[in-house]
PDB file of N, CA and C in Angstrom:
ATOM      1  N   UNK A   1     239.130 209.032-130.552  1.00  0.00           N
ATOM      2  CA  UNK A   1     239.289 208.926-131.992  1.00  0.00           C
ATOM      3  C   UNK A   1     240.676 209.405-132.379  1.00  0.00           C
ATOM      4  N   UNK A   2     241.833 208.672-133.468  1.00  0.00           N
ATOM      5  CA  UNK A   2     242.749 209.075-133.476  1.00  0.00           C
ATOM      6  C   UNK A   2     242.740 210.168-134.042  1.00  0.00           C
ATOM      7  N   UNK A   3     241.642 210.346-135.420  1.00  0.00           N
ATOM      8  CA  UNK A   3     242.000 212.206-136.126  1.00  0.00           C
ATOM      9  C   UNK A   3     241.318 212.949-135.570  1.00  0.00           C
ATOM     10  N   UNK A   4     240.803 212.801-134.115  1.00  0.00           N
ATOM     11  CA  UNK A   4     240.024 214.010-133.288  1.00  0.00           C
ATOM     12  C   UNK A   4     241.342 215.114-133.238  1.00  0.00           C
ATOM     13  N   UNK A   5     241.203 216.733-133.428  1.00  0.00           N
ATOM     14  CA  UNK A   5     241.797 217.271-132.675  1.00  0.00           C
ATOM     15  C   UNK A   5     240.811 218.249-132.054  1.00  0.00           C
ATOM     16  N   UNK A   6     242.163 219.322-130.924  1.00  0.00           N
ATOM     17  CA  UNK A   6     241.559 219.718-130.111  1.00  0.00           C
ATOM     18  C   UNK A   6     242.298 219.000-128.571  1.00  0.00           C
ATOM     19  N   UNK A   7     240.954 219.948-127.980  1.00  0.00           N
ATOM     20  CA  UNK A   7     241.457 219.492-126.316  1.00  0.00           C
ATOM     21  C   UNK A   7     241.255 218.099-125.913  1.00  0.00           C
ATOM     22  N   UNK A   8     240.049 217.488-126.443  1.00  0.00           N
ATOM     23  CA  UNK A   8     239.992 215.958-126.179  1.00  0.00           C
ATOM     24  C   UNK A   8     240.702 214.827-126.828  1.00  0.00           C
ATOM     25  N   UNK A   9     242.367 215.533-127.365  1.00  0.00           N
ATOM     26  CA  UNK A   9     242.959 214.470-127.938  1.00  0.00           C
ATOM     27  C   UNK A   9     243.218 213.088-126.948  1.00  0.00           C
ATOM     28  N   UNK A  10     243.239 212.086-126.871  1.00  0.00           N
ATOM     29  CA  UNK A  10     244.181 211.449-125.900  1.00  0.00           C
ATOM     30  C   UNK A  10     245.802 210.482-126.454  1.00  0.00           C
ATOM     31  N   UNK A  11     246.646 211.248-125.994  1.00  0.00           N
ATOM     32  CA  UNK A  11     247.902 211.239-126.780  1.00  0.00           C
ATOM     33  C   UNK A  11     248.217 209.697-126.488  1.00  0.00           C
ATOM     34  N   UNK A  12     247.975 208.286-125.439  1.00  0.00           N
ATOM     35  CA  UNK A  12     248.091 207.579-125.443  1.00  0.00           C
ATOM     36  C   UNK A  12     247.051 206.470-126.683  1.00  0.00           C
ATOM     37  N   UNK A  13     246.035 207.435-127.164  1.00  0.00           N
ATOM     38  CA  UNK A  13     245.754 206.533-128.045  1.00  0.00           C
ATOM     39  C   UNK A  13     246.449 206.830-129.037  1.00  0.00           C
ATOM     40  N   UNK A  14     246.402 207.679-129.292  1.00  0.00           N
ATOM     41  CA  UNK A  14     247.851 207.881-130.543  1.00  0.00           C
ATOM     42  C   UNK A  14     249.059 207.176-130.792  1.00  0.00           C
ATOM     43  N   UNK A  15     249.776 207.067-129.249  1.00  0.00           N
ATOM     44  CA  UNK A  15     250.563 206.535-129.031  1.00  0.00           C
ATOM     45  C   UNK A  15     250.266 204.855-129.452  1.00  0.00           C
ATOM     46  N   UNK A  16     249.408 204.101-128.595  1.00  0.00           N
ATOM     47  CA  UNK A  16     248.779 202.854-128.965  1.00  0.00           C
ATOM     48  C   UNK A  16     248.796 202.638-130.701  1.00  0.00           C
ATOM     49  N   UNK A  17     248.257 203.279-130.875  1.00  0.00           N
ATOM     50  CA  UNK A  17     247.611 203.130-132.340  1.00  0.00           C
ATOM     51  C   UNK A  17     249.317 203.262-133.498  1.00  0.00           C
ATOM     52  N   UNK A  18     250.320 204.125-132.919  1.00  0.00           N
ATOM     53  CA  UNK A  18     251.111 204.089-133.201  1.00  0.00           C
ATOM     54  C   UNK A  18     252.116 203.135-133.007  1.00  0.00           C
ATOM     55  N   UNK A  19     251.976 202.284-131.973  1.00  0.00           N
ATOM     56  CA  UNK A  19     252.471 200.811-131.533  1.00  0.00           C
ATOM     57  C   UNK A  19     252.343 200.094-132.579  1.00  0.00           C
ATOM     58  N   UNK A  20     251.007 199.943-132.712  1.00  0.00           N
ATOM     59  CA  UNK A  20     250.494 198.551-133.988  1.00  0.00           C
ATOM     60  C   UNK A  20     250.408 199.063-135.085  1.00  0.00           C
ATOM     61  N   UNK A  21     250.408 200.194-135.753  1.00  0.00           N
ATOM     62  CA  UNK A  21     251.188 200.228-136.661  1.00  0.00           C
ATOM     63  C   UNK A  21     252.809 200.124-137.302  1.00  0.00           C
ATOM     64  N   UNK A  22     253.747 200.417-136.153  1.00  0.00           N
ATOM     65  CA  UNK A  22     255.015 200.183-136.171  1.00  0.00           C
ATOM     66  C   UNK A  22     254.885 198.677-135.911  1.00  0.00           C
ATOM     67  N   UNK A  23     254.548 197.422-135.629  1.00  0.00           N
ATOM     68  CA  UNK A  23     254.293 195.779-136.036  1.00  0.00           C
ATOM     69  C   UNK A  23     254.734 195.760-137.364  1.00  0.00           C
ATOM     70  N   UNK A  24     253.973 196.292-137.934  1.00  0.00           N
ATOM     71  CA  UNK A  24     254.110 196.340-139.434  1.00  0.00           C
ATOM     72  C   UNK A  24     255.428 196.088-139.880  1.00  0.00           C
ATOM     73  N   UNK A  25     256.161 196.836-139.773  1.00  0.00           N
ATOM     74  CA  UNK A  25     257.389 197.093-140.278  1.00  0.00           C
ATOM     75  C   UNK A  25     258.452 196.389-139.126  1.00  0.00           C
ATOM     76  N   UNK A  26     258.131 196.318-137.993  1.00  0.00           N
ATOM     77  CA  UNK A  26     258.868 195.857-137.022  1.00  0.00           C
ATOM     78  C   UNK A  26     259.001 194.184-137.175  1.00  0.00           C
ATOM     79  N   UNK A  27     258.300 193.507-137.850  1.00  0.00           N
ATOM     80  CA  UNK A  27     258.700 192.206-138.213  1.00  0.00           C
ATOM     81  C   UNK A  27     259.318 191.637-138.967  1.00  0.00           C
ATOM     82  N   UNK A  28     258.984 192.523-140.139  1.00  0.00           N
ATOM     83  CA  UNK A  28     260.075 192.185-141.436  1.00  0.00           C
ATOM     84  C   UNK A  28     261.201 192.629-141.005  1.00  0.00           C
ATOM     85  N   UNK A  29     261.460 193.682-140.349  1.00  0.00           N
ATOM     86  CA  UNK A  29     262.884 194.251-140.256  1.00  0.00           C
ATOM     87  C   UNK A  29     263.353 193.239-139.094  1.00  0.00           C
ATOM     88  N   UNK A  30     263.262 192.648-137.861  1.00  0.00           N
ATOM     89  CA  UNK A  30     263.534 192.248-137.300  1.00  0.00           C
ATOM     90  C   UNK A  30     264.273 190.534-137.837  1.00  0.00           C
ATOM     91  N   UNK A  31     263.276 190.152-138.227  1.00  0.00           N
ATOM     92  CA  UNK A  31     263.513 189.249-139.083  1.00  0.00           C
ATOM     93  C   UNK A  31     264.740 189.113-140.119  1.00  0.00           C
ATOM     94  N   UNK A  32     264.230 190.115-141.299  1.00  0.00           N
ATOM     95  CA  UNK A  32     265.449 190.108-141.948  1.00  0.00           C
ATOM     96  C   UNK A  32     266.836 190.554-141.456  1.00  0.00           C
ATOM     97  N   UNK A  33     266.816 191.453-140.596  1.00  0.00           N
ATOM     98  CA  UNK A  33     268.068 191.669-139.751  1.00  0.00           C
ATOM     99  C   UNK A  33     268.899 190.631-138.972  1.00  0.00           C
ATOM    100  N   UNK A  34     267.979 189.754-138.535  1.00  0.00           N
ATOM    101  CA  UNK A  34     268.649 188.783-137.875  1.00  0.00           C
ATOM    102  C   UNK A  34     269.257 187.666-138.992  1.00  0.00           C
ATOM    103  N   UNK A  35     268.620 187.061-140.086  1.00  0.00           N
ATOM    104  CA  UNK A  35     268.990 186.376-141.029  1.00  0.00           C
ATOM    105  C   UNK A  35     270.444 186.579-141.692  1.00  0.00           C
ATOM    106  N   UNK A  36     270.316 187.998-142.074  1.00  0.00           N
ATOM    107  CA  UNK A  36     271.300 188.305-142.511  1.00  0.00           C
ATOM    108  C   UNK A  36     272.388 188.631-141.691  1.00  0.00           C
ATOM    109  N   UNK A  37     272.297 189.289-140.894  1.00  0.00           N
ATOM    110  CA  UNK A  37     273.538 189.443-139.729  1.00  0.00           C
ATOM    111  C   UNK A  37     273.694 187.936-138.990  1.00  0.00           C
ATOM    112  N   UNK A  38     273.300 187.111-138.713  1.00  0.00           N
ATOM    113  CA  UNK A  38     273.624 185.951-138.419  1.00  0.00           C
ATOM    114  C   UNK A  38     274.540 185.433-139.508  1.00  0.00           C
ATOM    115  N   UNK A  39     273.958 185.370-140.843  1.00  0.00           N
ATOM    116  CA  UNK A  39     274.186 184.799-142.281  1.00  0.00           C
ATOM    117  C   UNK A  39     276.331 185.747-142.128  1.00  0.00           C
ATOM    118  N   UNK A  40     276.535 186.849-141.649  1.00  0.00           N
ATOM    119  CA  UNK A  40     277.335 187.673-141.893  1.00  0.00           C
ATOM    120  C   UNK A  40     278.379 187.493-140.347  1.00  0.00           C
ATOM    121  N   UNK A  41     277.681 187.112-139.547  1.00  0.00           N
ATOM    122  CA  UNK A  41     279.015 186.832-138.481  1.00  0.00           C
ATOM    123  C   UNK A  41     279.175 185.242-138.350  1.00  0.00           C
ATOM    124  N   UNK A  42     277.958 184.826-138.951  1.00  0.00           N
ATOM    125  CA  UNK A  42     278.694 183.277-139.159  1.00  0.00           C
ATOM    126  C   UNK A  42     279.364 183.301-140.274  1.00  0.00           C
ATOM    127  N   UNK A  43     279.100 183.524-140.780  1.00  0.00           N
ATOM    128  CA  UNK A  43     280.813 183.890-141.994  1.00  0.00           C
ATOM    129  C   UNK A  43     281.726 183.779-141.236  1.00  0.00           C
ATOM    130  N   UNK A  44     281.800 184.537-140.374  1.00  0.00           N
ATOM    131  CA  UNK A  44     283.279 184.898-139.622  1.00  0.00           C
ATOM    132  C   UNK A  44     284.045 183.741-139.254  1.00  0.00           C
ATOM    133  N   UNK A  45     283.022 182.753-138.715  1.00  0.00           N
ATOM    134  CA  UNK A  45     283.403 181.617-137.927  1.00  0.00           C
ATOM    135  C   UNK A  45     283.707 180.533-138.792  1.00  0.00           C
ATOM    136  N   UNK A  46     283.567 180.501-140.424  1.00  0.00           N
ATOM    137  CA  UNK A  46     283.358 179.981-141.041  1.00  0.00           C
ATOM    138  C   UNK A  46     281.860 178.853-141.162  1.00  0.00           C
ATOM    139  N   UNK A  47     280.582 179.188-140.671  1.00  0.00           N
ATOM    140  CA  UNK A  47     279.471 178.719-140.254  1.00  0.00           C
ATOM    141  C   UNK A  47     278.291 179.669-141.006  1.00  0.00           C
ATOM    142  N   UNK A  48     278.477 180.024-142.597  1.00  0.00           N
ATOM    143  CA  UNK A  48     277.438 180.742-142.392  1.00  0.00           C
ATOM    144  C   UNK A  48     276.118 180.264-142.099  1.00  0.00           C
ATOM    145  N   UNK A  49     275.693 179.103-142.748  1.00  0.00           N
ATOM    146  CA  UNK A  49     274.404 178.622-143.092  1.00  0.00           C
ATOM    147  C   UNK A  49     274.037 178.251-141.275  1.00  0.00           C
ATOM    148  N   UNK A  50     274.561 177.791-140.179  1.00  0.00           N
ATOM    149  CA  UNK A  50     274.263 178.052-139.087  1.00  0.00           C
ATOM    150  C   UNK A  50     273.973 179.441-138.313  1.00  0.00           C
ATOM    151  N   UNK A  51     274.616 180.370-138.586  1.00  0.00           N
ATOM    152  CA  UNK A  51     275.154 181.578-138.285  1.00  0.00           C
ATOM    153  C   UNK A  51     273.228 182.008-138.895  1.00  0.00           C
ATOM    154  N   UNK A  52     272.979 181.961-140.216  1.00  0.00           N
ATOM    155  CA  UNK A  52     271.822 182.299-140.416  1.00  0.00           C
ATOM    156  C   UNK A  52     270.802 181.985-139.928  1.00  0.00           C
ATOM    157  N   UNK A  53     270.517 180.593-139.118  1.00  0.00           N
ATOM    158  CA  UNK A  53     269.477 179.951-138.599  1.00  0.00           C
ATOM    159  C   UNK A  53     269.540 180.436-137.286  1.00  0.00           C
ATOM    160  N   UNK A  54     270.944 180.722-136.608  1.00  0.00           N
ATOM    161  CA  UNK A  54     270.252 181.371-134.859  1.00  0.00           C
ATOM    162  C   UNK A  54     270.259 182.850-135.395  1.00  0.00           C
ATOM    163  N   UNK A  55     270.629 183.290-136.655  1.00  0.00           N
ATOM    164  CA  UNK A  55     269.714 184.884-136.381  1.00  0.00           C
ATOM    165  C   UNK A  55     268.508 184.871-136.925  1.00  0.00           C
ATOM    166  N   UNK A  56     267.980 184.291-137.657  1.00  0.00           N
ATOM    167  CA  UNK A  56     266.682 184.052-137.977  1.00  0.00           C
ATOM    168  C   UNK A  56     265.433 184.213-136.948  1.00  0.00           C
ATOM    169  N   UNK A  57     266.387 182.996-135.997  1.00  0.00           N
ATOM    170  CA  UNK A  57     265.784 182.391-134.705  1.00  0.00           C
ATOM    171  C   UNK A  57     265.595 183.706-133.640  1.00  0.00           C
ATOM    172  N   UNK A  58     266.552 184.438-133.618  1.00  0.00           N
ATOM    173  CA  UNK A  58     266.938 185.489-132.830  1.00  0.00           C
ATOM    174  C   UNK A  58     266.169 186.803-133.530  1.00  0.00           C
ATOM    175  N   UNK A  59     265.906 186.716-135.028  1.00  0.00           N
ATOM    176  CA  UNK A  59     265.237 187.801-135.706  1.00  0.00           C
ATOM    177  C   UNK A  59     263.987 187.235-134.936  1.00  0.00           C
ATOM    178  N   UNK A  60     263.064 186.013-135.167  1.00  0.00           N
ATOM    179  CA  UNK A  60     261.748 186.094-134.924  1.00  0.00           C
ATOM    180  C   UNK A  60     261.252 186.456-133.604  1.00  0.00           C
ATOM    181  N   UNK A  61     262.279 185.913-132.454  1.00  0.00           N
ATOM    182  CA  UNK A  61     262.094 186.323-131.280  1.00  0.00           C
ATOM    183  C   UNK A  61     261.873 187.702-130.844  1.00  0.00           C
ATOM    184  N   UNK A  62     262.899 188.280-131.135  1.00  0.00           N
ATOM    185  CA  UNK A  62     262.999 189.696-131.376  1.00  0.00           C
ATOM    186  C   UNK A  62     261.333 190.212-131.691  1.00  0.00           C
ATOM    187  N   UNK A  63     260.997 189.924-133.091  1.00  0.00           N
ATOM    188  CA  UNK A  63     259.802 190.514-133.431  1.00  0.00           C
ATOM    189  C   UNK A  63     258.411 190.473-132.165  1.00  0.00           C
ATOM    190  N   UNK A  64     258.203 188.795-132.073  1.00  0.00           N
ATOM    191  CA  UNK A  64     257.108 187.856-131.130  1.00  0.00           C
ATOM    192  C   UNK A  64     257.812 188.996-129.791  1.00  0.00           C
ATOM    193  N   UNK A  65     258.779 189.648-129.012  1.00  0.00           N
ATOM    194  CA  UNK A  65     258.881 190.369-128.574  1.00  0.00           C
ATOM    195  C   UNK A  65     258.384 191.485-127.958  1.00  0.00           C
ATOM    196  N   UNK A  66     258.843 192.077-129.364  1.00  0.00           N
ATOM    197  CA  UNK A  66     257.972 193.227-129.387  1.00  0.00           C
ATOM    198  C   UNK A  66     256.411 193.341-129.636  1.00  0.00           C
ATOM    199  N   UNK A  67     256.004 192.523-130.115  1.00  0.00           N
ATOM    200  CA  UNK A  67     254.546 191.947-129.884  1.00  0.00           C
ATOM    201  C   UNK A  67     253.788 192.000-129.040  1.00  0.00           C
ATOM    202  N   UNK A  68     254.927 190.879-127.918  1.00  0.00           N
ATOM    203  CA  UNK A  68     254.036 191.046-126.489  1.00  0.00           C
ATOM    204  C   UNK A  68     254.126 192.011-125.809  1.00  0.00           C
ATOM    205  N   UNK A  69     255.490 193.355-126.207  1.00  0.00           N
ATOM    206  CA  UNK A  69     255.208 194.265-125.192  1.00  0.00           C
ATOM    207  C   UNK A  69     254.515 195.331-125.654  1.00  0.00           C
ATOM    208  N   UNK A  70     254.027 195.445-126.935  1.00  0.00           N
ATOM    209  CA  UNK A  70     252.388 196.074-126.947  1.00  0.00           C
ATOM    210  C   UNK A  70     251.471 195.152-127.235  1.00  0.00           C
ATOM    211  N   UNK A  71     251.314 194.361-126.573  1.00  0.00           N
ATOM    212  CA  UNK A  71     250.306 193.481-126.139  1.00  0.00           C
ATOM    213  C   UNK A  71     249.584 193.640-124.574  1.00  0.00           C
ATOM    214  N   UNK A  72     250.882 194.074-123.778  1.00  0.00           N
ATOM    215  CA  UNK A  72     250.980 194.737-122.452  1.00  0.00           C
ATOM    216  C   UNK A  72     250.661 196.119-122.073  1.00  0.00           C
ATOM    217  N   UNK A  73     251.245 196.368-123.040  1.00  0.00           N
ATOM    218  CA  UNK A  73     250.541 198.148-123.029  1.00  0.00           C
ATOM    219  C   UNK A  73     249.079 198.167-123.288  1.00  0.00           C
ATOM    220  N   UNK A  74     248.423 197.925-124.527  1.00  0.00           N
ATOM    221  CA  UNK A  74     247.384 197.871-124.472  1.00  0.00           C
ATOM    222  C   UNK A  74     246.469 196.852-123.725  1.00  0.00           C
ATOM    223  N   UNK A  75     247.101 195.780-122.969  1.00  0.00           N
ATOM    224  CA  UNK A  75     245.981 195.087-122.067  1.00  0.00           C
ATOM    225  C   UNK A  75     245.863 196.285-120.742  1.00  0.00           C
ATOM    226  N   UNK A  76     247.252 197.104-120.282  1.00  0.00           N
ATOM    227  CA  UNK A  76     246.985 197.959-119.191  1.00  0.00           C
ATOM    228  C   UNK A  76     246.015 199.298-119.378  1.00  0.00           C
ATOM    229  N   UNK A  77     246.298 199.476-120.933  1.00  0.00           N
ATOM    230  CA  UNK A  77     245.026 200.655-121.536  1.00  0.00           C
ATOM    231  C   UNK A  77     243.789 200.089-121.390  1.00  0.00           C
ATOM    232  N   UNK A  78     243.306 198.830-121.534  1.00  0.00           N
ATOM    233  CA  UNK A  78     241.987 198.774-121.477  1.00  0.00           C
ATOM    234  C   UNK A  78     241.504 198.280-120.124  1.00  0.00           C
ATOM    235  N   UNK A  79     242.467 197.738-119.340  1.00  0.00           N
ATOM    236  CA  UNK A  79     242.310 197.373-117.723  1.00  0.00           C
ATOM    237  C   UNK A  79     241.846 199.098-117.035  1.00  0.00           C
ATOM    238  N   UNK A  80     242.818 200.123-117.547  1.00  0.00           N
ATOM    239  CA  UNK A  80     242.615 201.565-117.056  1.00  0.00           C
ATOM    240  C   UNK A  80     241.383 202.097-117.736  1.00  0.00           C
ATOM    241  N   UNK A  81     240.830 201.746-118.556  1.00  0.00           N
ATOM    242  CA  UNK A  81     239.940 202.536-119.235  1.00  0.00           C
ATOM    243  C   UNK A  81     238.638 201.736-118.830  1.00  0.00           C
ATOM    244  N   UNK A  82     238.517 200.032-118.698  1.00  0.00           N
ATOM    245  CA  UNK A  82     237.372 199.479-117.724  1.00  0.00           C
ATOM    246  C   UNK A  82     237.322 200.100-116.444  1.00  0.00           C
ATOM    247  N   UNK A  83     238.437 200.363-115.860  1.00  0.00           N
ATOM    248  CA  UNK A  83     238.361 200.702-114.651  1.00  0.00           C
ATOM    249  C   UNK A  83     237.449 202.040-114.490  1.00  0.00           C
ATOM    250  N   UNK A  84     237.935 202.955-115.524  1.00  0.00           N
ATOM    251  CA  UNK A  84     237.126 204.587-115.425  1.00  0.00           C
ATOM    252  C   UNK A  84     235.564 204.237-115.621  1.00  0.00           C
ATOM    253  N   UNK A  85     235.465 203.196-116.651  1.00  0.00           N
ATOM    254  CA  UNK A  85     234.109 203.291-116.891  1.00  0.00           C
ATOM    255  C   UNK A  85     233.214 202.363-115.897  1.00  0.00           C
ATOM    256  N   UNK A  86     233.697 201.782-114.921  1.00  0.00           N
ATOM    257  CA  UNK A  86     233.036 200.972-113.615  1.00  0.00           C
ATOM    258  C   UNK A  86     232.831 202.035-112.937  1.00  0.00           C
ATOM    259  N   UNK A  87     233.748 202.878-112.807  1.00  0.00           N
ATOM    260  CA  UNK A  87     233.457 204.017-111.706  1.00  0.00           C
ATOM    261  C   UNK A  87     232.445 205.070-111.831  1.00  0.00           C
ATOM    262  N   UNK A  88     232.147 204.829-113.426  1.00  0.00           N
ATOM    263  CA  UNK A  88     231.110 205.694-114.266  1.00  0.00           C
ATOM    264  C   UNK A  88     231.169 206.992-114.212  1.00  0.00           C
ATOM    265  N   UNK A  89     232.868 207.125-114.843  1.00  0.00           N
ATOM    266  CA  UNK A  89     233.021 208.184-115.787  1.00  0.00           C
ATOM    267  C   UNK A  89     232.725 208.416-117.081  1.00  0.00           C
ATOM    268  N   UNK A  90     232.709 208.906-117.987  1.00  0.00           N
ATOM    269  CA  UNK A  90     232.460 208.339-119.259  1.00  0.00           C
ATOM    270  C   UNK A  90     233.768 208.573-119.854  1.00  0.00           C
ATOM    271  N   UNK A  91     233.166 207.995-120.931  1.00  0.00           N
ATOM    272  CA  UNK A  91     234.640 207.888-122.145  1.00  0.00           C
ATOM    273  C   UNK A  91     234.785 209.030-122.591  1.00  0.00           C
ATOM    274  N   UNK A  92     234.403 210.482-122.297  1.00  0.00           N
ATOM    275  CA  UNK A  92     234.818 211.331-122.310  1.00  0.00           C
ATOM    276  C   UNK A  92     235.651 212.135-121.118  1.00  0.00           C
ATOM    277  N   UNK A  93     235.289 211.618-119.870  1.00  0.00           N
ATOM    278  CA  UNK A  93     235.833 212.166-118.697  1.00  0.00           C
ATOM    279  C   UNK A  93     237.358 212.315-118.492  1.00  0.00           C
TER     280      UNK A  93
END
């Protein structure tokens, strides 16, 4: 449970749980960062309206990114945590 405290915290669910909540904010910012900083060094080149579409492109990637790599984390949390409970530990062990 994340507001358990005490000795049975487990700091990786915290951690987890703190992953997908940082999504949240990690898309819009990614996103808009790339738009606009694209939008701002294609300026340079005289290209903004291109300049905006590969950071856009480069913002969404970015985000879909970070996505999959807590997508990975938590598929290895629950691969480790089936694993304890085959061995029949419990979800407290």
């Amino acid at each position: 449970m994340i507001f358990k405290r005490g000795d049975g915290v487990d700091p990786g669910e915290r951690a987890l749980w703190g992953d997908l909540m940082s999504l949240g904010l990690t898309f819009p910012l990614c996103i808009a960062l790339g738009f606009f900083l694209g939008r701002w060094i294609g300026g340079w080149f005289g290209r903004p309206a291109t300049g905006q579409w590969v950071g856009l492109v480069w913002g969404i990637t970015a985000a879909f990114w970070e996505l999959y790599k807590v997508n990975r984390r938590m598929t290895r949390r629950d691969e480790a945590e089936l694993k304890r409970l085959k061995e029949g530990k419990g979800p407290d062990a």
